[in-house]
Protein backbone atom coordinates (compact mmCIF):
# COMPACT_ATOMS: atom_id res chain seq x y z
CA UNK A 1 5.53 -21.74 -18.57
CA UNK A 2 8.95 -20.90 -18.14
CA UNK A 3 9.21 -16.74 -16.49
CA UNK A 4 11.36 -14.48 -14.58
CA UNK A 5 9.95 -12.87 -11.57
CA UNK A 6 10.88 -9.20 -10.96
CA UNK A 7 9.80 -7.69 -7.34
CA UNK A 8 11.60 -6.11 -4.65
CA UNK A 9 8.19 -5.52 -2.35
CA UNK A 10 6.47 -7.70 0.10
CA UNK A 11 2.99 -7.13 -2.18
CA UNK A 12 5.00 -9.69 -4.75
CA UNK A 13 5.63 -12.67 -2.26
CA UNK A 14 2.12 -14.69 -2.05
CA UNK A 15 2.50 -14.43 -5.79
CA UNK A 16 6.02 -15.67 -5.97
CA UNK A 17 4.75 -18.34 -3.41
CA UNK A 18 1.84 -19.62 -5.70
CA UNK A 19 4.21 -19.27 -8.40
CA UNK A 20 6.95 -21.27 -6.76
CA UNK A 21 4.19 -23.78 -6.52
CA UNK A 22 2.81 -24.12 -9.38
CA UNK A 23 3.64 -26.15 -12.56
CA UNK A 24 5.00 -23.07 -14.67
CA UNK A 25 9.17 -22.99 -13.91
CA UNK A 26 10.30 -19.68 -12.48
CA UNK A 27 14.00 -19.65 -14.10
CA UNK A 28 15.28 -16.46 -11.58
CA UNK A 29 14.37 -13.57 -9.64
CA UNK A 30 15.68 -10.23 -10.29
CA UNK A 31 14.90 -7.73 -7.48
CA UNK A 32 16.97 -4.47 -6.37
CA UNK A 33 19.98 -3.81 -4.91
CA UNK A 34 20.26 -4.42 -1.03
CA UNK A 35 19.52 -1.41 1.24
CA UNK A 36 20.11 0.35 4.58
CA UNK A 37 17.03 -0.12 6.10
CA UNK A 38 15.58 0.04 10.00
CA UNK A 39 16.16 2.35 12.78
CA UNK A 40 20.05 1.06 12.97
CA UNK A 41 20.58 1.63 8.80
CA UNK A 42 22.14 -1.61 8.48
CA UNK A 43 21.94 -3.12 4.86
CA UNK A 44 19.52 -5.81 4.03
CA UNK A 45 18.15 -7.45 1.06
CA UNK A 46 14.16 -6.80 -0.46
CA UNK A 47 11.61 -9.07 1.17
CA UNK A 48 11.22 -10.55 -2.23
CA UNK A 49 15.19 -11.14 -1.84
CA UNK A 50 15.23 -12.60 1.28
CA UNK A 51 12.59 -15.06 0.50
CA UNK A 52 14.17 -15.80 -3.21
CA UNK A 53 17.08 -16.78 -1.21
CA UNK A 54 15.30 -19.13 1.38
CA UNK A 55 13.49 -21.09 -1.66
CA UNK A 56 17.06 -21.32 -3.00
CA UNK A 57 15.85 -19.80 -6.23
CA UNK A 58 18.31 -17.77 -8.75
CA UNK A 59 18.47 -14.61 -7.78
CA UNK A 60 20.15 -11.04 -9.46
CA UNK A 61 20.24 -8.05 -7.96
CA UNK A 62 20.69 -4.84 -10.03
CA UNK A 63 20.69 -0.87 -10.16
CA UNK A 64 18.75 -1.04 -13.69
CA UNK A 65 17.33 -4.35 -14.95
CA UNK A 66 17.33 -2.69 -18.77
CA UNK A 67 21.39 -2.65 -18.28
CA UNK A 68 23.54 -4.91 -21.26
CA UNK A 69 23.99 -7.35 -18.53
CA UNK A 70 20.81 -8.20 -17.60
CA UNK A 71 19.23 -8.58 -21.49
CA UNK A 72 22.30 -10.86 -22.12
CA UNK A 73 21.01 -12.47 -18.96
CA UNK A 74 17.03 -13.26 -19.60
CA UNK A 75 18.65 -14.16 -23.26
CA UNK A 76 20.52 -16.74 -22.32
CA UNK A 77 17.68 -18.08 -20.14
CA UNK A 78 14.88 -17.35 -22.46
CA UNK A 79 12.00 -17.27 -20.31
CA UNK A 80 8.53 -17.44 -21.71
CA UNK A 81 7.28 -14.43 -19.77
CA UNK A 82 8.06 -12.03 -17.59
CA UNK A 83 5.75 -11.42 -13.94
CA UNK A 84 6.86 -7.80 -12.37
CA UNK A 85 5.12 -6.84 -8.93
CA UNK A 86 6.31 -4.37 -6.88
CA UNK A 87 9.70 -4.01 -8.30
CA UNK A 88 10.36 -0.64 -8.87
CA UNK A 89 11.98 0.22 -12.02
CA UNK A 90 10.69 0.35 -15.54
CA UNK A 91 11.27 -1.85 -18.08
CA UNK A 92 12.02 -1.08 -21.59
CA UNK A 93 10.75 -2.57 -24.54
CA UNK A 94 13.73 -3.96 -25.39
CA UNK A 95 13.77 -6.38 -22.41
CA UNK A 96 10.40 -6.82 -23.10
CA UNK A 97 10.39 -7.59 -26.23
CA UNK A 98 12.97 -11.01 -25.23
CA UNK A 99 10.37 -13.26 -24.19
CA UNK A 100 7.11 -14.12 -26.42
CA UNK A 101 4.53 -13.55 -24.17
CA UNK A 102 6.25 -9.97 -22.94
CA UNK A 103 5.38 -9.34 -19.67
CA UNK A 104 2.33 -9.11 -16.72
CA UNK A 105 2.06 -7.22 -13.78
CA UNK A 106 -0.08 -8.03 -10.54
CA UNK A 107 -1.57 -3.71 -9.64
CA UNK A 108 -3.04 -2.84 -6.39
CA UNK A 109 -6.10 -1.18 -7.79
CA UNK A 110 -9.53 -1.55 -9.69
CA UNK A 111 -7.73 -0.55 -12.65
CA UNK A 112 -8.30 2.13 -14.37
CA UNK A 113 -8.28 4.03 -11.29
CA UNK A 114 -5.18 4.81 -9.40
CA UNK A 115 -2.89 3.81 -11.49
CA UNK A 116 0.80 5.18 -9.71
CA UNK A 117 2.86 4.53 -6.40
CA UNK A 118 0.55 4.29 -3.85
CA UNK A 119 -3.34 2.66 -5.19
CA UNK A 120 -3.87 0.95 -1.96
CA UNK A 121 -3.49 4.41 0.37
CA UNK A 122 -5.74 6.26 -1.79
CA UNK A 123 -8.75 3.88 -2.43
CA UNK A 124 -8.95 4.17 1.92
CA UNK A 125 -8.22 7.95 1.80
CA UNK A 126 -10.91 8.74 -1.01
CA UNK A 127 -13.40 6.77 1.25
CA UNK A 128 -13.98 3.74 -1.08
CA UNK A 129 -16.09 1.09 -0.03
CA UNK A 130 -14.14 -1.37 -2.00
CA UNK A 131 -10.83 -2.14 -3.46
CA UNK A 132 -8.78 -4.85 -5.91
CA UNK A 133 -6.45 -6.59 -7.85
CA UNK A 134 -5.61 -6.57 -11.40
CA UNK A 135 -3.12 -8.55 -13.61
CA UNK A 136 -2.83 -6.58 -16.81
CA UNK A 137 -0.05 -6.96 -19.39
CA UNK A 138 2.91 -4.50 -19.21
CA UNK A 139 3.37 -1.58 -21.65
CA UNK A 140 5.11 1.33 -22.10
CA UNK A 141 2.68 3.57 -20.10
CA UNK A 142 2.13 3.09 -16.36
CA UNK A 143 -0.30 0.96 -15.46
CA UNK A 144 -2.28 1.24 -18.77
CA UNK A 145 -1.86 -2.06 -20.17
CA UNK A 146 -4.99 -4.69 -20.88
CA UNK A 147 -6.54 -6.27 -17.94
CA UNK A 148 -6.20 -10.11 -17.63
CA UNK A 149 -8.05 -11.07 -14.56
CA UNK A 150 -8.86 -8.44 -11.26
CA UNK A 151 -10.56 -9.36 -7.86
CA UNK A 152 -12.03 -6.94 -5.81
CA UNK A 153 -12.86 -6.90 -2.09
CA UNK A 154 -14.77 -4.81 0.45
CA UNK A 155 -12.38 -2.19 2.85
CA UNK A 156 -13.70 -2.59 6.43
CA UNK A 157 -14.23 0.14 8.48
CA UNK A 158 -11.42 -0.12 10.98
CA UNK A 159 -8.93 -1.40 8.07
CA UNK A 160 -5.78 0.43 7.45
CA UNK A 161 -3.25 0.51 4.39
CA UNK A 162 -1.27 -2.10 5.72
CA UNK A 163 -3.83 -4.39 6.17
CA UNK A 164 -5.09 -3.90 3.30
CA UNK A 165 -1.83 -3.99 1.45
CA UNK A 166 -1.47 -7.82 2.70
CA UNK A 167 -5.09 -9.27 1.66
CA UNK A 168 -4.18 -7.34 -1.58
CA UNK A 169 -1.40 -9.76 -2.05
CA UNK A 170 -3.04 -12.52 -1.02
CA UNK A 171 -6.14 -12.13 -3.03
CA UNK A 172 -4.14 -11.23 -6.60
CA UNK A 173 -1.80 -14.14 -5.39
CA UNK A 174 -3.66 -16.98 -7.48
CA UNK A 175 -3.95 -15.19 -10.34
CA UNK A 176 -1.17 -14.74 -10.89
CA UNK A 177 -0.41 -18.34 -12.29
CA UNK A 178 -3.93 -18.22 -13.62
CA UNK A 179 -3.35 -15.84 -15.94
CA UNK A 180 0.21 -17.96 -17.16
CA UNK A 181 -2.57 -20.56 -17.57
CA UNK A 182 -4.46 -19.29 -19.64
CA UNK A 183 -1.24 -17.85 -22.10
CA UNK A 184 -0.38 -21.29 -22.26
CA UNK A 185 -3.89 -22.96 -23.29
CA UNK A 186 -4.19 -19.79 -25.86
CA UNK A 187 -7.86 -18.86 -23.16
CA UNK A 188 -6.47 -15.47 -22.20
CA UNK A 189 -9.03 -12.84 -22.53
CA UNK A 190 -8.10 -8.90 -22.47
CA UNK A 191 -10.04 -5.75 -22.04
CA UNK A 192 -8.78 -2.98 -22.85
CA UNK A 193 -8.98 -0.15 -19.79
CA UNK A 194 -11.21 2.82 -20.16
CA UNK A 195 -9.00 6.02 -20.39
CA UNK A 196 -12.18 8.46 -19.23
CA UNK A 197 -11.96 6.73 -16.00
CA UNK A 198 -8.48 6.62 -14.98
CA UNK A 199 -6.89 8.29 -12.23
CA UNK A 200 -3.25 8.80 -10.48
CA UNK A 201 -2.44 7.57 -6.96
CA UNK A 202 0.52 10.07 -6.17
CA UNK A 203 3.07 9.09 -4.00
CA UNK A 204 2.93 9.63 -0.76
CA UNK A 205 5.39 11.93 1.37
CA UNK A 206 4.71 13.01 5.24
CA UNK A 207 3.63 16.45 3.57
CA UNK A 208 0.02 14.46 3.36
CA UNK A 209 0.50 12.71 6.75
CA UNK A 210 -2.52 15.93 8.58
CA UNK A 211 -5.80 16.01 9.73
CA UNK A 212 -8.40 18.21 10.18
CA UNK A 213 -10.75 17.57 12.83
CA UNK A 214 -13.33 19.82 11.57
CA UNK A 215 -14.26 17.22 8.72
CA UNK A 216 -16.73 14.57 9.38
CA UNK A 217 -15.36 11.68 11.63
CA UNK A 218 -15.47 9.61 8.17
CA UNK A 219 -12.97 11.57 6.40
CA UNK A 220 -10.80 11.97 9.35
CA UNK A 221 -10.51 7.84 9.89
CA UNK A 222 -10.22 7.32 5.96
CA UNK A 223 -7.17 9.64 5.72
CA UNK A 224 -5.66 8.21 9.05
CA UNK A 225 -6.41 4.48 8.09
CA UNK A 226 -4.53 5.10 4.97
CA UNK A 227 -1.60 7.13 6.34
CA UNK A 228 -0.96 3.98 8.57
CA UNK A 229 1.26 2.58 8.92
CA UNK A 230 3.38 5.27 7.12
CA UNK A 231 3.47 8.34 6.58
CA UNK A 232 1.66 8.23 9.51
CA UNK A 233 -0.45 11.13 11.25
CA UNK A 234 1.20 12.25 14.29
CA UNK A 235 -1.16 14.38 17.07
CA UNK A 236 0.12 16.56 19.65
CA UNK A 237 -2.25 15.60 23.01
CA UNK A 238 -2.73 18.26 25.23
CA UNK A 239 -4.63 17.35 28.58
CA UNK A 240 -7.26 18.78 30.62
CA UNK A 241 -5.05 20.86 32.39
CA UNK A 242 -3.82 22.46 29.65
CA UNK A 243 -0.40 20.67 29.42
CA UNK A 244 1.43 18.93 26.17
CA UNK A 245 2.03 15.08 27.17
CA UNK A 246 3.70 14.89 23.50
CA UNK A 247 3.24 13.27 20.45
CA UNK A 248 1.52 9.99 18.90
CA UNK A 249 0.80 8.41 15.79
CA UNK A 250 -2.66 6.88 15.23
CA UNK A 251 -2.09 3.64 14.18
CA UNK A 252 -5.73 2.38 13.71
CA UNK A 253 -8.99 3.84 14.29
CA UNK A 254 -12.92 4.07 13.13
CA UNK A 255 -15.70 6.91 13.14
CA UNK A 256 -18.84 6.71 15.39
CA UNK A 257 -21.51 8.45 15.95
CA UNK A 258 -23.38 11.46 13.68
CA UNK A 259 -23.42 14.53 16.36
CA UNK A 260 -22.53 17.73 15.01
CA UNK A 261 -19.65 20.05 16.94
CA UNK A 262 -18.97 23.39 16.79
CA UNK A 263 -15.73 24.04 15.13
CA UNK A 264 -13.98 25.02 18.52
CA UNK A 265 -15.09 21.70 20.03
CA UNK A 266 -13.50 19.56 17.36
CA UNK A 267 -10.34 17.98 18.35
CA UNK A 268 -11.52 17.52 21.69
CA UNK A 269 -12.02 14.34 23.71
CA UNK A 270 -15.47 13.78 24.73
CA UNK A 271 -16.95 12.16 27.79
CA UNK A 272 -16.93 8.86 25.68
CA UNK A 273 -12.60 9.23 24.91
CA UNK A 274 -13.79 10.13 21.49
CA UNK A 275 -12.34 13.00 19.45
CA UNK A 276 -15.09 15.08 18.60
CA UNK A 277 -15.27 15.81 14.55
CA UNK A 278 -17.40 18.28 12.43
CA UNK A 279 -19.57 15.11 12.66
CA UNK A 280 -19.34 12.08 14.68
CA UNK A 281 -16.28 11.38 16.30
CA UNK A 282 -13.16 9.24 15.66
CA UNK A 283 -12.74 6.15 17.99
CA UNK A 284 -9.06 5.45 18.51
CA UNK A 285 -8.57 1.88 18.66
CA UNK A 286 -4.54 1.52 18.84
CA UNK A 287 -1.94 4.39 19.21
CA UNK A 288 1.84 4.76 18.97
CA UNK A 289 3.34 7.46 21.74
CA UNK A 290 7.09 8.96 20.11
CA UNK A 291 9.64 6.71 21.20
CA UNK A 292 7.54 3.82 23.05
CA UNK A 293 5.48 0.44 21.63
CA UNK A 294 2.19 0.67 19.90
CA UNK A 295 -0.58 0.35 22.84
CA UNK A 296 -3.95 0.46 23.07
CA UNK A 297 -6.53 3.06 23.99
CA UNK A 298 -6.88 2.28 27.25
CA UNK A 299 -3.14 2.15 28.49
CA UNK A 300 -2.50 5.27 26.12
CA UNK A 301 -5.28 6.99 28.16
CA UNK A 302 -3.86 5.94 31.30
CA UNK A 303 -0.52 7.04 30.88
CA UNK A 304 -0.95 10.13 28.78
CA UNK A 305 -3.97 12.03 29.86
CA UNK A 306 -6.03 11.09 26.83
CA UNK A 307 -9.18 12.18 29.56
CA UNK A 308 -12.07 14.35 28.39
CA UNK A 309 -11.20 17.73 28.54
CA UNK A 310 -8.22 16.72 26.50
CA UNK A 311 -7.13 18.18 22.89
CA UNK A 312 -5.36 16.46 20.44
CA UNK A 313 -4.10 18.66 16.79
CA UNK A 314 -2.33 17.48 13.99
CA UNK A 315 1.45 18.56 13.55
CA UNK A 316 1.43 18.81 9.76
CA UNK A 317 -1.08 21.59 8.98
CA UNK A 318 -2.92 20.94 5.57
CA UNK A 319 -3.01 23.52 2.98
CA UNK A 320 -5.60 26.33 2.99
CA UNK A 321 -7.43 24.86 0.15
CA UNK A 322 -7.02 20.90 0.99
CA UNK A 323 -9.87 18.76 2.20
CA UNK A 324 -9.49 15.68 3.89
């Protein structure tokens, strides 16, 4: 089958790989505009860009993909279908309505729940023990179109968004052109999603990025996990002396133990260099000190007082009402 793949994100490129790959003809890539990105701001192109451009595919790069220009494009190449993953704008039904088999979408979620921005953050967050894939066909409404084919996976216990954000890609990868299969042969099945059940991942912003230690240990390492790589939930540690040795962003981490703590105690670091929690504790397994490389636990304790004795708080205080 003859498509057009639109993506901007790196959740689109093991798709565009197994696409690239496969016997269906992927005519060009559309993907956003380059953008400053990086510590040093300097302009650079999507990941789905960059790699379009290394597999010498034909690539456009626009501000609004429902624009004259680009209908007047996909009509003169008149692709059979459209694949959109992680590209960031909508697309009308206009542009939609150029190609005969529309459009599909690979989603980061057991659709219907968390449809929006940010599926793969939430699933950890809420404390699911699993999360998936779906390819369902593009519509009008976000996320709400039939489902085509889904996958789903377990979420470890130590695994954070990012991680999980790159088996995501890898496990919707193949069916991707599975689902193109199956338009072609005339196989394709469709269920329709079950509006009762769906739900909204909101975007994220580094309002969410807090913790409170009082929660059980599970909550705590669910809404860290998912916060990481970004927004990221910065703690201020303050050692056994009573002095601030600054701040650092849990990068990965997992919840031991069931002992109960008095609310006082929690935030502390127990004998074990454990933060103590409403119940059980949260193991830090790798950390990220302002301004310096990501390090372990044990050089992080070394160098920054992580001791027992020691406190650690979050910086962004959750509302009155919120829960981990």
């Amino acid at each position: 089958m003859k498509i057009v793949f639109l993506g901007s994100g790196a959740f689109g490129i093991p798709a565009l790989q197994a696409l690239a790959a496969s016997a269906h003809q992927v005519l060009h890539v559309i993907s956003q505009p380059d953008r400053p990105a990086g510590r040093g701001k300097h302009v650079a192109p999507t990941p789905v860009s960059e790699w379009a451009m290394g597999a010498g595919l034909p690539l456009a790069r626009t501000e609004n993909v429902n624009a004259p220009e680009m209908l007047e494009l996909l009509r003169a190449i008149k692709p059979e279908c459209l694949v959109a993953i992680a590209f960031g704008q909508k697309l009308s039904e206009e542009l939609l309505a150029i190609t005969p088999h529309r459009g599909i979408n690979l989603h980061a979620s057991l659709l219907p729940r968390y449809r929006g921005a940010a599926p793969i953050n939430w699933a950890i967050i809420d404390g699911n023990a699993q999360a998936g894939v779906c390819v369902i066909e593009l519509v009008n409404r976000m996320d709400a179109g039939d489902i085509f084919a889904s996958a789903a996976t377990p979420i470890g216990q130590e695994e954070t968004a990012g991680e999980l954000h790159d088996r995501l890609a890898r496990l919707g990868a193949p069916l991707v052109p599975g689902v193109l299969d199956e338009m072609e042969a005339a196989t394709v099945r469709r269920e329709a999603q079950d509006e009762a059940a769906a739900s909204k991942a909101r975007k994220l912003s580094r309002e969410l990025a807090w913790v409170d230690f009082t929660q059980p240990a599970a909550l705590v390492s669910a809404r860290m996990r998912g916060l990481s790589p970004w927004p990221g939930v910065q703690l201020e540690l303050v050692d056994a002396a009573g002095k601030s040795r600054g701040m650092a962003t849990v990068l990965k981490c997992i919840a031991v133990g069931e002992a109960v703590h008095a609310p006082d105690t929690c935030g502390g670091v127990l004998a074990d260099r454990t933060v103590a929690c409403g119940s059980g504790s949260l193991q830090i397994i790798t950390v990220q000190p302002a301004g310096k490389k990501a390090m372990d636990l044990q050089a992080f304790a070394n160098g920054y007082g992580f001791t027992p004795g020691a406190r650690v708080k979050s910086i962004v205080l959750p509302p009155a009402s919120a829960q981990c």
